[in-house]
C-alpha atoms as a PDB file:
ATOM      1  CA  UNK A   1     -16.832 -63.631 251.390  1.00  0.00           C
ATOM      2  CA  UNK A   2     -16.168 -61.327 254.863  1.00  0.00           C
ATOM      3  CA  UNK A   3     -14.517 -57.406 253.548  1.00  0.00           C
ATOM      4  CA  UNK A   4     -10.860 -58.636 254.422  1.00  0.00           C
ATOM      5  CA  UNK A   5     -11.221 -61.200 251.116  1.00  0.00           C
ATOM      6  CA  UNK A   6     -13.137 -58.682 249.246  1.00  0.00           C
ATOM      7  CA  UNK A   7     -10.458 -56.041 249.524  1.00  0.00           C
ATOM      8  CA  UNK A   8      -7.645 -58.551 248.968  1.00  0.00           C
ATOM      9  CA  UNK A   9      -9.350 -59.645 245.904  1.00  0.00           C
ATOM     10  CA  UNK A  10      -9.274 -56.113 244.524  1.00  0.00           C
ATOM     11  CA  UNK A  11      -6.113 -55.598 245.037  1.00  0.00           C
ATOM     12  CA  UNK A  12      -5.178 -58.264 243.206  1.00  0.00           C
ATOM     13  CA  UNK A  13      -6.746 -57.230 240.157  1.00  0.00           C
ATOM     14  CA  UNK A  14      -5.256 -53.742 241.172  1.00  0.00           C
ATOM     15  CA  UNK A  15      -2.126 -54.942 240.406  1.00  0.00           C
ATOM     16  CA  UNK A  16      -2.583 -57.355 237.672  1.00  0.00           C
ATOM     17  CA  UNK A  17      -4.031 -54.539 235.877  1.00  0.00           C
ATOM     18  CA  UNK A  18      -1.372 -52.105 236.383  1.00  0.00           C
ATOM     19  CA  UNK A  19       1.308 -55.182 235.698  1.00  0.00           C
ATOM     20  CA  UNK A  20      -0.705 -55.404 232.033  1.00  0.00           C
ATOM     21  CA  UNK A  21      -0.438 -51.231 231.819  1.00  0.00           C
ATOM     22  CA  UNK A  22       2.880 -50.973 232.025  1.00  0.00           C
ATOM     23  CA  UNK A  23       4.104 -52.753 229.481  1.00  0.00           C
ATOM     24  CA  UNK A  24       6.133 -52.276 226.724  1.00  0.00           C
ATOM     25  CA  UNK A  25       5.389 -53.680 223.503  1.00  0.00           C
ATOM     26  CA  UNK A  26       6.815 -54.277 219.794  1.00  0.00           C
ATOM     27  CA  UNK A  27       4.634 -54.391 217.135  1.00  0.00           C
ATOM     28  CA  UNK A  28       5.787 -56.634 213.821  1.00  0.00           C
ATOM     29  CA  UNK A  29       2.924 -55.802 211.741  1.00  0.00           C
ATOM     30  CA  UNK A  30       0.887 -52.259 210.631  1.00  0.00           C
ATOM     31  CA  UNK A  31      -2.399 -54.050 211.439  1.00  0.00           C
ATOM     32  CA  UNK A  32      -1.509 -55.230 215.323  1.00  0.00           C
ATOM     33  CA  UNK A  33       0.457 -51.758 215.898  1.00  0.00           C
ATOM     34  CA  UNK A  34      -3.142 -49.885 213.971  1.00  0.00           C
ATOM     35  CA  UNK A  35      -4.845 -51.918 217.106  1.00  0.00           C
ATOM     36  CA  UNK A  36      -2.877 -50.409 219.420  1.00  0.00           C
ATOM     37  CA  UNK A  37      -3.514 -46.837 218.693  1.00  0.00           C
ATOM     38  CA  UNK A  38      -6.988 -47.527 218.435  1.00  0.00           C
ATOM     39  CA  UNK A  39      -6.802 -48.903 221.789  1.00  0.00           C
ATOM     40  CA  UNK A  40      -5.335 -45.773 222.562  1.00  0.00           C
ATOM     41  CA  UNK A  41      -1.885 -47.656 224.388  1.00  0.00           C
ATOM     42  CA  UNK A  42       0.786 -46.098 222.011  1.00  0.00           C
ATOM     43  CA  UNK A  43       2.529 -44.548 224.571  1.00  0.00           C
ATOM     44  CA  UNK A  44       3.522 -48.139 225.458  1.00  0.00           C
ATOM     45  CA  UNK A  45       4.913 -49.128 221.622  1.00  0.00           C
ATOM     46  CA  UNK A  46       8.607 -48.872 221.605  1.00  0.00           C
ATOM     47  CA  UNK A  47       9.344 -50.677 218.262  1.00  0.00           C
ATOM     48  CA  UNK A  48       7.516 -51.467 214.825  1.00  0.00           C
ATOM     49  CA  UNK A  49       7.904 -51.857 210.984  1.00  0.00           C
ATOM     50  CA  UNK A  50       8.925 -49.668 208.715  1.00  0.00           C
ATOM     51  CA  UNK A  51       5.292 -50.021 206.918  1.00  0.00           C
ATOM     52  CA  UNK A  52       3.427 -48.586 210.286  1.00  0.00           C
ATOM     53  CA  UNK A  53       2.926 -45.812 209.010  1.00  0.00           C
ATOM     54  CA  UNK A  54       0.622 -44.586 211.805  1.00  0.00           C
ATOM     55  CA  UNK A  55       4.030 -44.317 214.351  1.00  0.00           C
ATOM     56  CA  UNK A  56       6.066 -42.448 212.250  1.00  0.00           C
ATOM     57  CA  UNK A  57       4.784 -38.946 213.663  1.00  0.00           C
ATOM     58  CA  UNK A  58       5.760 -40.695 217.308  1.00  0.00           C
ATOM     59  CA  UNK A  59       9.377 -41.250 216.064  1.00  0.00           C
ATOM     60  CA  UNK A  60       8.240 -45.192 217.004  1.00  0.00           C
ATOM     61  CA  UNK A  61      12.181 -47.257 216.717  1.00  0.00           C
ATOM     62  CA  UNK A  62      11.935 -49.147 213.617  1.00  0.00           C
ATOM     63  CA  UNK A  63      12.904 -52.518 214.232  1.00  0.00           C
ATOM     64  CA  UNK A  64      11.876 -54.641 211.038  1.00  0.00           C
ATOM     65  CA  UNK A  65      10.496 -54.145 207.812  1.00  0.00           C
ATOM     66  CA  UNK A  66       7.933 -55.818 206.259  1.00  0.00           C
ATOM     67  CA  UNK A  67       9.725 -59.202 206.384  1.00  0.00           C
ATOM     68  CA  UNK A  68      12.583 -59.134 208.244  1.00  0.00           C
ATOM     69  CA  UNK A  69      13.372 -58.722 211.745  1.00  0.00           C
ATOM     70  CA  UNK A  70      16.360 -56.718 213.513  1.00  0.00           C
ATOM     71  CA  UNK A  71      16.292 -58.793 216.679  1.00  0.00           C
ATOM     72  CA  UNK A  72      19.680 -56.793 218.458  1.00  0.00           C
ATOM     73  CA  UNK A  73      16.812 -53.482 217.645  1.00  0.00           C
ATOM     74  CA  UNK A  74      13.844 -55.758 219.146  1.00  0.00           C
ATOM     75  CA  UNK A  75      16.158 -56.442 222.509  1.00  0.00           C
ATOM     76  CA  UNK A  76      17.466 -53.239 222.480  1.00  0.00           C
ATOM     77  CA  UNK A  77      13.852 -51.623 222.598  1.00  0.00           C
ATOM     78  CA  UNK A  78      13.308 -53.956 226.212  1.00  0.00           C
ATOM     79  CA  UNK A  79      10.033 -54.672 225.165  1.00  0.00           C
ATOM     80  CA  UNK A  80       8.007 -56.906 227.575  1.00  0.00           C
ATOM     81  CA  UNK A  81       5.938 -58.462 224.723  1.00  0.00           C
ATOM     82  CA  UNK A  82       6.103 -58.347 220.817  1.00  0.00           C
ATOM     83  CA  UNK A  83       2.845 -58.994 218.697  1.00  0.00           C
ATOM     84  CA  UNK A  84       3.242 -60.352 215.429  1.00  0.00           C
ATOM     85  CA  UNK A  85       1.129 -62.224 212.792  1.00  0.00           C
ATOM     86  CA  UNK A  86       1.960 -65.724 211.114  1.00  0.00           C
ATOM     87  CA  UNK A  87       3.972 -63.902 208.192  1.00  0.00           C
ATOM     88  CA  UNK A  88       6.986 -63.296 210.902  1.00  0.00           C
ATOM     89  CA  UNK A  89       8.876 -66.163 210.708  1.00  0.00           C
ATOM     90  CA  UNK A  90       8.901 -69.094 213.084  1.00  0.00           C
ATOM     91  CA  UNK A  91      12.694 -69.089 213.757  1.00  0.00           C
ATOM     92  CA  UNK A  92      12.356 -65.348 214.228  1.00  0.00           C
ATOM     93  CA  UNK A  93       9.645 -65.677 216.920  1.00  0.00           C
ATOM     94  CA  UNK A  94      11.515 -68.268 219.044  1.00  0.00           C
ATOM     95  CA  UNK A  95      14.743 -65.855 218.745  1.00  0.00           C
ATOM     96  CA  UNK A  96      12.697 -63.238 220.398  1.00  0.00           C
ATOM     97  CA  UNK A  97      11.637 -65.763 223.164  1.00  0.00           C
ATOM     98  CA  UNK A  98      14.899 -66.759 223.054  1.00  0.00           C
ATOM     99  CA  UNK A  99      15.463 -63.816 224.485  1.00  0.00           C
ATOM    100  CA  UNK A 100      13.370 -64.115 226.920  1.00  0.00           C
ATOM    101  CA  UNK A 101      10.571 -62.033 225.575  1.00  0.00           C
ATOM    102  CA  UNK A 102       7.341 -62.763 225.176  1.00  0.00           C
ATOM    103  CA  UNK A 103       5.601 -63.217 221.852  1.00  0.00           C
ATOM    104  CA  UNK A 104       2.144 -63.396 220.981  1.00  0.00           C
ATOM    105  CA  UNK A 105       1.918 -64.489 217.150  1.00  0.00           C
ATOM    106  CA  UNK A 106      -1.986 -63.783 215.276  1.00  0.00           C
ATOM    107  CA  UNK A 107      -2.963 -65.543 212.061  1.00  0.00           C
ATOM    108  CA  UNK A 108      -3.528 -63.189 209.090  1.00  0.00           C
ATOM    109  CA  UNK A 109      -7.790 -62.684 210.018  1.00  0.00           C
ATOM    110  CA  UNK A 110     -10.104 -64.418 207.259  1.00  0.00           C
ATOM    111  CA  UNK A 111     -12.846 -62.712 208.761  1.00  0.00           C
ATOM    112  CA  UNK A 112     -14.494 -59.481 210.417  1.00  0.00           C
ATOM    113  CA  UNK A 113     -15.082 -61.391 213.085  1.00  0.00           C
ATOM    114  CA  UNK A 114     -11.513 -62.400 213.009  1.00  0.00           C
ATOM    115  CA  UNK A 115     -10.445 -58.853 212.745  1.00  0.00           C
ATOM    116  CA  UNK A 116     -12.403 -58.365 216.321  1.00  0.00           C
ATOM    117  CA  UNK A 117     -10.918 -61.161 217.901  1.00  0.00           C
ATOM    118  CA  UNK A 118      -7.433 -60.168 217.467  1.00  0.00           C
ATOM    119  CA  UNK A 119      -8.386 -56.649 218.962  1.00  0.00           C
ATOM    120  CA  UNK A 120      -9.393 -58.684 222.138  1.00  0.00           C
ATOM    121  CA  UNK A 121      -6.653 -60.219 222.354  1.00  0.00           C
ATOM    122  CA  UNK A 122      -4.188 -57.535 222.105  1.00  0.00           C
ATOM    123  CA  UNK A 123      -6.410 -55.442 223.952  1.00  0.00           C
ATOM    124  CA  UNK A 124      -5.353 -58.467 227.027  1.00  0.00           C
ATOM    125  CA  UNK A 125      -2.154 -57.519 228.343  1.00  0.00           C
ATOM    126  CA  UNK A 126      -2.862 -54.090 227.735  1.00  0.00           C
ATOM    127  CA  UNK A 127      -5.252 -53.945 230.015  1.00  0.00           C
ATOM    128  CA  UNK A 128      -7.922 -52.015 227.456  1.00  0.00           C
ATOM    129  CA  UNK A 129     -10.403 -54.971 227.518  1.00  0.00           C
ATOM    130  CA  UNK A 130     -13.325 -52.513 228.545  1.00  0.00           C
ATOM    131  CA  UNK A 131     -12.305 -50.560 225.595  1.00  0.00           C
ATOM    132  CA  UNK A 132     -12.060 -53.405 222.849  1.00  0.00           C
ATOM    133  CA  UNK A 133     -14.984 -54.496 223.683  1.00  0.00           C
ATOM    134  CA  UNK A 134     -16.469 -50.925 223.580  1.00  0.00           C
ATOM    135  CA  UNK A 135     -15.130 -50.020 220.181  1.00  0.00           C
ATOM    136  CA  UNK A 136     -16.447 -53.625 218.507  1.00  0.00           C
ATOM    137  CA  UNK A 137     -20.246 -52.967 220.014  1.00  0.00           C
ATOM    138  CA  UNK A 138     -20.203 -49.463 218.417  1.00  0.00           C
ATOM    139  CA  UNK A 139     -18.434 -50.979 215.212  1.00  0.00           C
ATOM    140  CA  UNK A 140     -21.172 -53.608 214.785  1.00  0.00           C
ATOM    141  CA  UNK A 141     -23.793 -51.586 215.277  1.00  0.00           C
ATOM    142  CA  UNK A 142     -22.842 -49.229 212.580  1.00  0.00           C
ATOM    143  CA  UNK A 143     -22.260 -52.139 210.694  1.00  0.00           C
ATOM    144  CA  UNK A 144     -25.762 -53.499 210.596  1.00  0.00           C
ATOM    145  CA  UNK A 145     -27.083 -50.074 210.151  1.00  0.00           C
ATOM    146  CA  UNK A 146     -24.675 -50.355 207.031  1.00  0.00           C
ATOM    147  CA  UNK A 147     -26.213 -53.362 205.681  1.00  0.00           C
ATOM    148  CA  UNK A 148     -29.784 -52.570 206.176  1.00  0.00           C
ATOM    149  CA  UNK A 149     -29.202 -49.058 204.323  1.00  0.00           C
ATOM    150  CA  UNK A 150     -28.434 -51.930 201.035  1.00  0.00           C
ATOM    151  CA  UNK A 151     -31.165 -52.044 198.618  1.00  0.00           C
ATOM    152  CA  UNK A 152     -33.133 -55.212 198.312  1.00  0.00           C
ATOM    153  CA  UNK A 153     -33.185 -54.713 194.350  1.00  0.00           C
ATOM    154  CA  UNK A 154     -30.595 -57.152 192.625  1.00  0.00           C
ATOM    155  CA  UNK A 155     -27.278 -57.913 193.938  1.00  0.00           C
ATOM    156  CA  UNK A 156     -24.349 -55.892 191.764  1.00  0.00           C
ATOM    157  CA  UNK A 157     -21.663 -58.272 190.547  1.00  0.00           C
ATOM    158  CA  UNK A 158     -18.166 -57.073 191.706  1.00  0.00           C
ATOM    159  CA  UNK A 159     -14.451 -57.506 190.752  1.00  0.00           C
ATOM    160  CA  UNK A 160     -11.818 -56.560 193.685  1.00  0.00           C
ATOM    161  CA  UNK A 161      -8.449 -56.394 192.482  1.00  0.00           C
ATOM    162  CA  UNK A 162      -5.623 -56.937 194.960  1.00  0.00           C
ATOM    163  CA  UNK A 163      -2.597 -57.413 192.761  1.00  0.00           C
ATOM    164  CA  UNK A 164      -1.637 -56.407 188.845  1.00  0.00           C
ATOM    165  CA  UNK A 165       1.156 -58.281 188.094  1.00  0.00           C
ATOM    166  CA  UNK A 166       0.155 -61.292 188.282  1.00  0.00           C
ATOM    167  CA  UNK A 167      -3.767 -59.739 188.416  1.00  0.00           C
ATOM    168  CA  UNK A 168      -4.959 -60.888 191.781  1.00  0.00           C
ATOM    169  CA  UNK A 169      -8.537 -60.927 193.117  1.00  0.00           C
ATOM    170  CA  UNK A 170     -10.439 -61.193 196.182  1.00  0.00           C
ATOM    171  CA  UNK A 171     -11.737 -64.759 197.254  1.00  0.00           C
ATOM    172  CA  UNK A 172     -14.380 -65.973 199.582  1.00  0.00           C
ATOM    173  CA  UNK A 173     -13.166 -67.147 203.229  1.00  0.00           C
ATOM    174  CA  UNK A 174     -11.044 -63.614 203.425  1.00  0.00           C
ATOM    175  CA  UNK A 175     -11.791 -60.727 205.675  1.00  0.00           C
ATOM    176  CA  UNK A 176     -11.634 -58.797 202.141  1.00  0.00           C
ATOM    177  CA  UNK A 177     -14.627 -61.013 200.652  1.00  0.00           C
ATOM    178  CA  UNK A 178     -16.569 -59.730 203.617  1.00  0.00           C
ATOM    179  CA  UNK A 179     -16.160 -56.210 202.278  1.00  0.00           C
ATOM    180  CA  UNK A 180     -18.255 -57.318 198.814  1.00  0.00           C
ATOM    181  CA  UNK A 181     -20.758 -59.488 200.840  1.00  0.00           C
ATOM    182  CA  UNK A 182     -21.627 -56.936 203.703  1.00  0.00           C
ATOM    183  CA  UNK A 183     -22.046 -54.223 201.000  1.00  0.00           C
ATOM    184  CA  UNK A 184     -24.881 -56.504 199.640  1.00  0.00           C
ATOM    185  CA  UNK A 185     -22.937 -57.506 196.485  1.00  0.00           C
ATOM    186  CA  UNK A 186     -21.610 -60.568 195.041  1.00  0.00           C
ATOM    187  CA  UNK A 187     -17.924 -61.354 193.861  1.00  0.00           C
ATOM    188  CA  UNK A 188     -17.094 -62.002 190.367  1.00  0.00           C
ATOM    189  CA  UNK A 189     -14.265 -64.389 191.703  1.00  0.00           C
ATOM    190  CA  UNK A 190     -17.005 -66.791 194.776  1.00  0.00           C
ATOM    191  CA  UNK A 191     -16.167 -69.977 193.041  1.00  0.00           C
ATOM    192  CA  UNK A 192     -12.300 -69.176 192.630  1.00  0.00           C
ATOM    193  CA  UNK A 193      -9.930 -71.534 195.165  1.00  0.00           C
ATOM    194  CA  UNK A 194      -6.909 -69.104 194.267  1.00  0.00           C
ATOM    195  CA  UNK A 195      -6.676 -65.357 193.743  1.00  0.00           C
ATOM    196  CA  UNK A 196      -4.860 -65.472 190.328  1.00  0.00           C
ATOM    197  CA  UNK A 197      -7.218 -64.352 187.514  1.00  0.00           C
ATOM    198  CA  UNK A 198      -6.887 -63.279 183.841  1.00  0.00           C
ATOM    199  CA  UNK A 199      -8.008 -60.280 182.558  1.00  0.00           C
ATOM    200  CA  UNK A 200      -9.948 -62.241 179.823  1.00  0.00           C
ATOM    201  CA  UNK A 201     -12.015 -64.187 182.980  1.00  0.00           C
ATOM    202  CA  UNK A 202     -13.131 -60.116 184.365  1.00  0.00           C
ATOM    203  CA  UNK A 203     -14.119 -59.423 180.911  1.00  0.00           C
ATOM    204  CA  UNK A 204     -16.425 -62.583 180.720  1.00  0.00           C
ATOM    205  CA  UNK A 205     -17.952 -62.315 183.718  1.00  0.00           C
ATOM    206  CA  UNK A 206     -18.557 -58.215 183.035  1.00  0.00           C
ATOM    207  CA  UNK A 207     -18.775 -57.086 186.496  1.00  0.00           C
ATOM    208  CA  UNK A 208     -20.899 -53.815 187.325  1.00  0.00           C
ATOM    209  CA  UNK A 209     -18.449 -52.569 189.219  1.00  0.00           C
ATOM    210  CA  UNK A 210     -14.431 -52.680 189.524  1.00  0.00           C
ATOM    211  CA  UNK A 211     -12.401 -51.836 192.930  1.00  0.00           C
ATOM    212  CA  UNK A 212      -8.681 -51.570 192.835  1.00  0.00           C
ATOM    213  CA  UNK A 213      -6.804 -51.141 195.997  1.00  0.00           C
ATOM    214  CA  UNK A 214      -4.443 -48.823 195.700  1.00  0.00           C
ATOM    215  CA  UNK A 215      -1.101 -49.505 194.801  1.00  0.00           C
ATOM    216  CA  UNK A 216       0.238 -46.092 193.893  1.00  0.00           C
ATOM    217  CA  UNK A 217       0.958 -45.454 190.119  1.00  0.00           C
ATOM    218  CA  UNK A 218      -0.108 -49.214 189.483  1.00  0.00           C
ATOM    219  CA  UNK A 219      -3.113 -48.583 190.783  1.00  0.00           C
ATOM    220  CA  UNK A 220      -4.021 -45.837 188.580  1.00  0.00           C
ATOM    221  CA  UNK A 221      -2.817 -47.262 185.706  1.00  0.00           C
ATOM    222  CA  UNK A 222      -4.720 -50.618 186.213  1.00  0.00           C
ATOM    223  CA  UNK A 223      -7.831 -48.099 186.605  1.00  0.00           C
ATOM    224  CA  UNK A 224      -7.271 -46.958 183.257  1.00  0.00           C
ATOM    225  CA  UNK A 225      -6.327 -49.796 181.882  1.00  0.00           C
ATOM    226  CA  UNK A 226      -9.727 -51.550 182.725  1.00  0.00           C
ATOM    227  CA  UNK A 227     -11.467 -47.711 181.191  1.00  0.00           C
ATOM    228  CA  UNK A 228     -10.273 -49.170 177.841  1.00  0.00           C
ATOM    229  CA  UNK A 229     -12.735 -52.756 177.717  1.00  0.00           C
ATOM    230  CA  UNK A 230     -15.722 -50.304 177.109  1.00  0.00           C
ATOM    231  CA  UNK A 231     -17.968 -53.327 176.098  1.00  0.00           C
ATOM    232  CA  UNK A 232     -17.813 -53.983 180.298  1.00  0.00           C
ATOM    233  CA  UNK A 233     -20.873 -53.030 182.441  1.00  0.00           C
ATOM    234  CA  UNK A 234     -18.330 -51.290 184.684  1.00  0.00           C
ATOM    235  CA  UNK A 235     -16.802 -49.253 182.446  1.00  0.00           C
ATOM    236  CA  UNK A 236     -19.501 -48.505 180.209  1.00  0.00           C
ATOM    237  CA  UNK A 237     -20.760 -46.663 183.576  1.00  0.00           C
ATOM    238  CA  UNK A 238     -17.693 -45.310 184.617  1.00  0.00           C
ATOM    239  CA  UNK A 239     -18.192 -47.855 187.761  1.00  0.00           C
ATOM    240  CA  UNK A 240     -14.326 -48.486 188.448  1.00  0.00           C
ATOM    241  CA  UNK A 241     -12.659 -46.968 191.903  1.00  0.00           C
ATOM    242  CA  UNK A 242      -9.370 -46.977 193.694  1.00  0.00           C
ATOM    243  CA  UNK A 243      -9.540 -47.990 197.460  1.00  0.00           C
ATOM    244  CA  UNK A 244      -6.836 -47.033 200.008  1.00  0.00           C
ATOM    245  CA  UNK A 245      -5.371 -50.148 200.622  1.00  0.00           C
ATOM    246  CA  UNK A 246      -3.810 -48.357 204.418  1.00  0.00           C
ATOM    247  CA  UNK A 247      -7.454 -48.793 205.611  1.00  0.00           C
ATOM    248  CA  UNK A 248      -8.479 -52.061 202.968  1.00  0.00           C
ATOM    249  CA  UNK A 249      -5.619 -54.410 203.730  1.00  0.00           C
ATOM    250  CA  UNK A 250      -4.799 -53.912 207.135  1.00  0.00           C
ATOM    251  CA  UNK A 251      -8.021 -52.914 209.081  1.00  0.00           C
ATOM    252  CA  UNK A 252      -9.579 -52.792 212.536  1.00  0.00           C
ATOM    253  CA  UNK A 253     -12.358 -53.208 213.050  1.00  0.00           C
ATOM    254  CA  UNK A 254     -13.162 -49.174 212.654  1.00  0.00           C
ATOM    255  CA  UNK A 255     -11.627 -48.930 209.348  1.00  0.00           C
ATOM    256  CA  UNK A 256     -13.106 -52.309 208.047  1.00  0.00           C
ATOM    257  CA  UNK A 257     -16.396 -50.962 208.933  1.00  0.00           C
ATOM    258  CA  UNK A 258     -14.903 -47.511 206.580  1.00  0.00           C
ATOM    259  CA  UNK A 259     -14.189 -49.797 203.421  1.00  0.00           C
ATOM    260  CA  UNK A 260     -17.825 -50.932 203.764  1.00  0.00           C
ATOM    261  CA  UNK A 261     -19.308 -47.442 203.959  1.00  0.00           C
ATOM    262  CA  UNK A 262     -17.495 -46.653 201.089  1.00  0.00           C
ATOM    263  CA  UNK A 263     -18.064 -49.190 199.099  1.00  0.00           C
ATOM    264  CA  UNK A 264     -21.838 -48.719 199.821  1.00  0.00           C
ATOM    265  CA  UNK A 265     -21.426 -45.324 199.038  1.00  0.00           C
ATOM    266  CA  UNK A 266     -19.917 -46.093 195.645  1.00  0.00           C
ATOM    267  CA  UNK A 267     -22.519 -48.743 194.815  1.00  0.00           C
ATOM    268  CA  UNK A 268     -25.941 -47.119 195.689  1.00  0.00           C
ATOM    269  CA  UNK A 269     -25.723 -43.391 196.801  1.00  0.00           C
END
């Protein structure tokens, strides 16, 4: 290739890469519009939910809650691309195209690895590849550091509660069951199909520790609630923690590597 081609080829990416920069972009879910602060590219968001909490010191337009989406707000923010997962509805993401915006839509993650992905790809048309892929290679590292800190001694039984009312667990093939199995522990609830589980199947299987993401004055209630069934392993050790559920149900992949640590921490330090 003579210098003429060379040049000409730079350019082009030039200007691809600067096309990617400029854009402006709508997040429809606190996870995707987390990922874009971490990529550092808030300066570009011009609209998300009223559950992002992370834009509300940026005075970030509010254009949907957690559900529903204001699409006159969404056209009136001129995004050039919205990012949403699979709980915005179908009809609502070909409005937006309607509109002649483009919409990227990301399943809800079942895995770390998922988690990762869907940083890549947002990190795309932002043009923060280099940087996604940055911020994952740190991430795993300190991940595997993580799990070779875990003691090789028996593996601590665990019961993750996600919901009170109906009580709602963690199950395998979720992002959240990779929490319990990278902290070198096993869940109470591995052979469940559904998260819906009575308080009378936690007492059988006597876990040795209880997590409860938070869910405000539910949360702490639930915590002493479980404090009561003193014939349990954990609370007969006073083994039963609240977990921000900002970092534990929407994560990147820095803050899924934090619920790890902690739970780590909680378990053998």
């Amino acid at each position: 290739m003579n210098l003429r081609k060379i040049i000409l080829a730079l350019s082009l990416i030039i200007t691809v890469t600067e096309t990617f920069a400029q854009n402006r972009i709508v997040s429809l879910a606190p996870s995707l519009t987390k990922m874009i602060y971490l990529l550092e590219a808030n300066n570009k968001l011009v609209g998300c939910t009223s559950y992002c909490e992370i834009a509300k010191t940026d005075k970030v337009s509010v254009v949907a809650s957690a559900m529903e989406v204001n699409l006159e707000k969404v056209y009136i923010s001129k995004p050039d691309l919205v990012v949403a997962t699979s709980l915005t509805k179908p009809a609502t993401v070909e409005a937006i195209e309607k509109l002649g915006i483009k919409v990227i839509v990301l399943p809800t993650p079942k895995s770390y690895n998922e988690i990762c992905n869907q940083l890549l790809e947002i990190a795309k048309p932002l043009g923060k590849q280099a940087m996604a892929n940055q911020i994952i290679d740190k991430q795993n590292s300190r991940l595997e550091q993580l799990k070779q800190s875990v003691p090789k001694s028996r593996k601590p039984d665990v019961f993750f509660e996600i919901g009170a009312k109906p009580l709602f667990t963690v199950i395998p093939n979720t992002f959240m069951d990779d929490y319990i199995t990278f902290s070198g522990a096993e869940n109470i609830a591995s052979d469940l199909k559904t998260g819906t589980i009575t308080r009378e199947t936690v007492l059988t299987r006597n876990p040795d520790f209880i997590f409860i993401v938070t869910m405000g004055i539910v949360g702490t209630e639930e915590k002493t609630t479980w404090e009561k069934y003193t014939n349990i392993t954990a609370s007969k050790n006073h083994k039963i923690f609240i977990i921000d559920s900002y970092k534990a149900c929407s994560p990147n992949p820095v803050t899924f590597v934090d619920v790890v640590e902690q739970l780590i921490t909680l378990m053998y330090r």
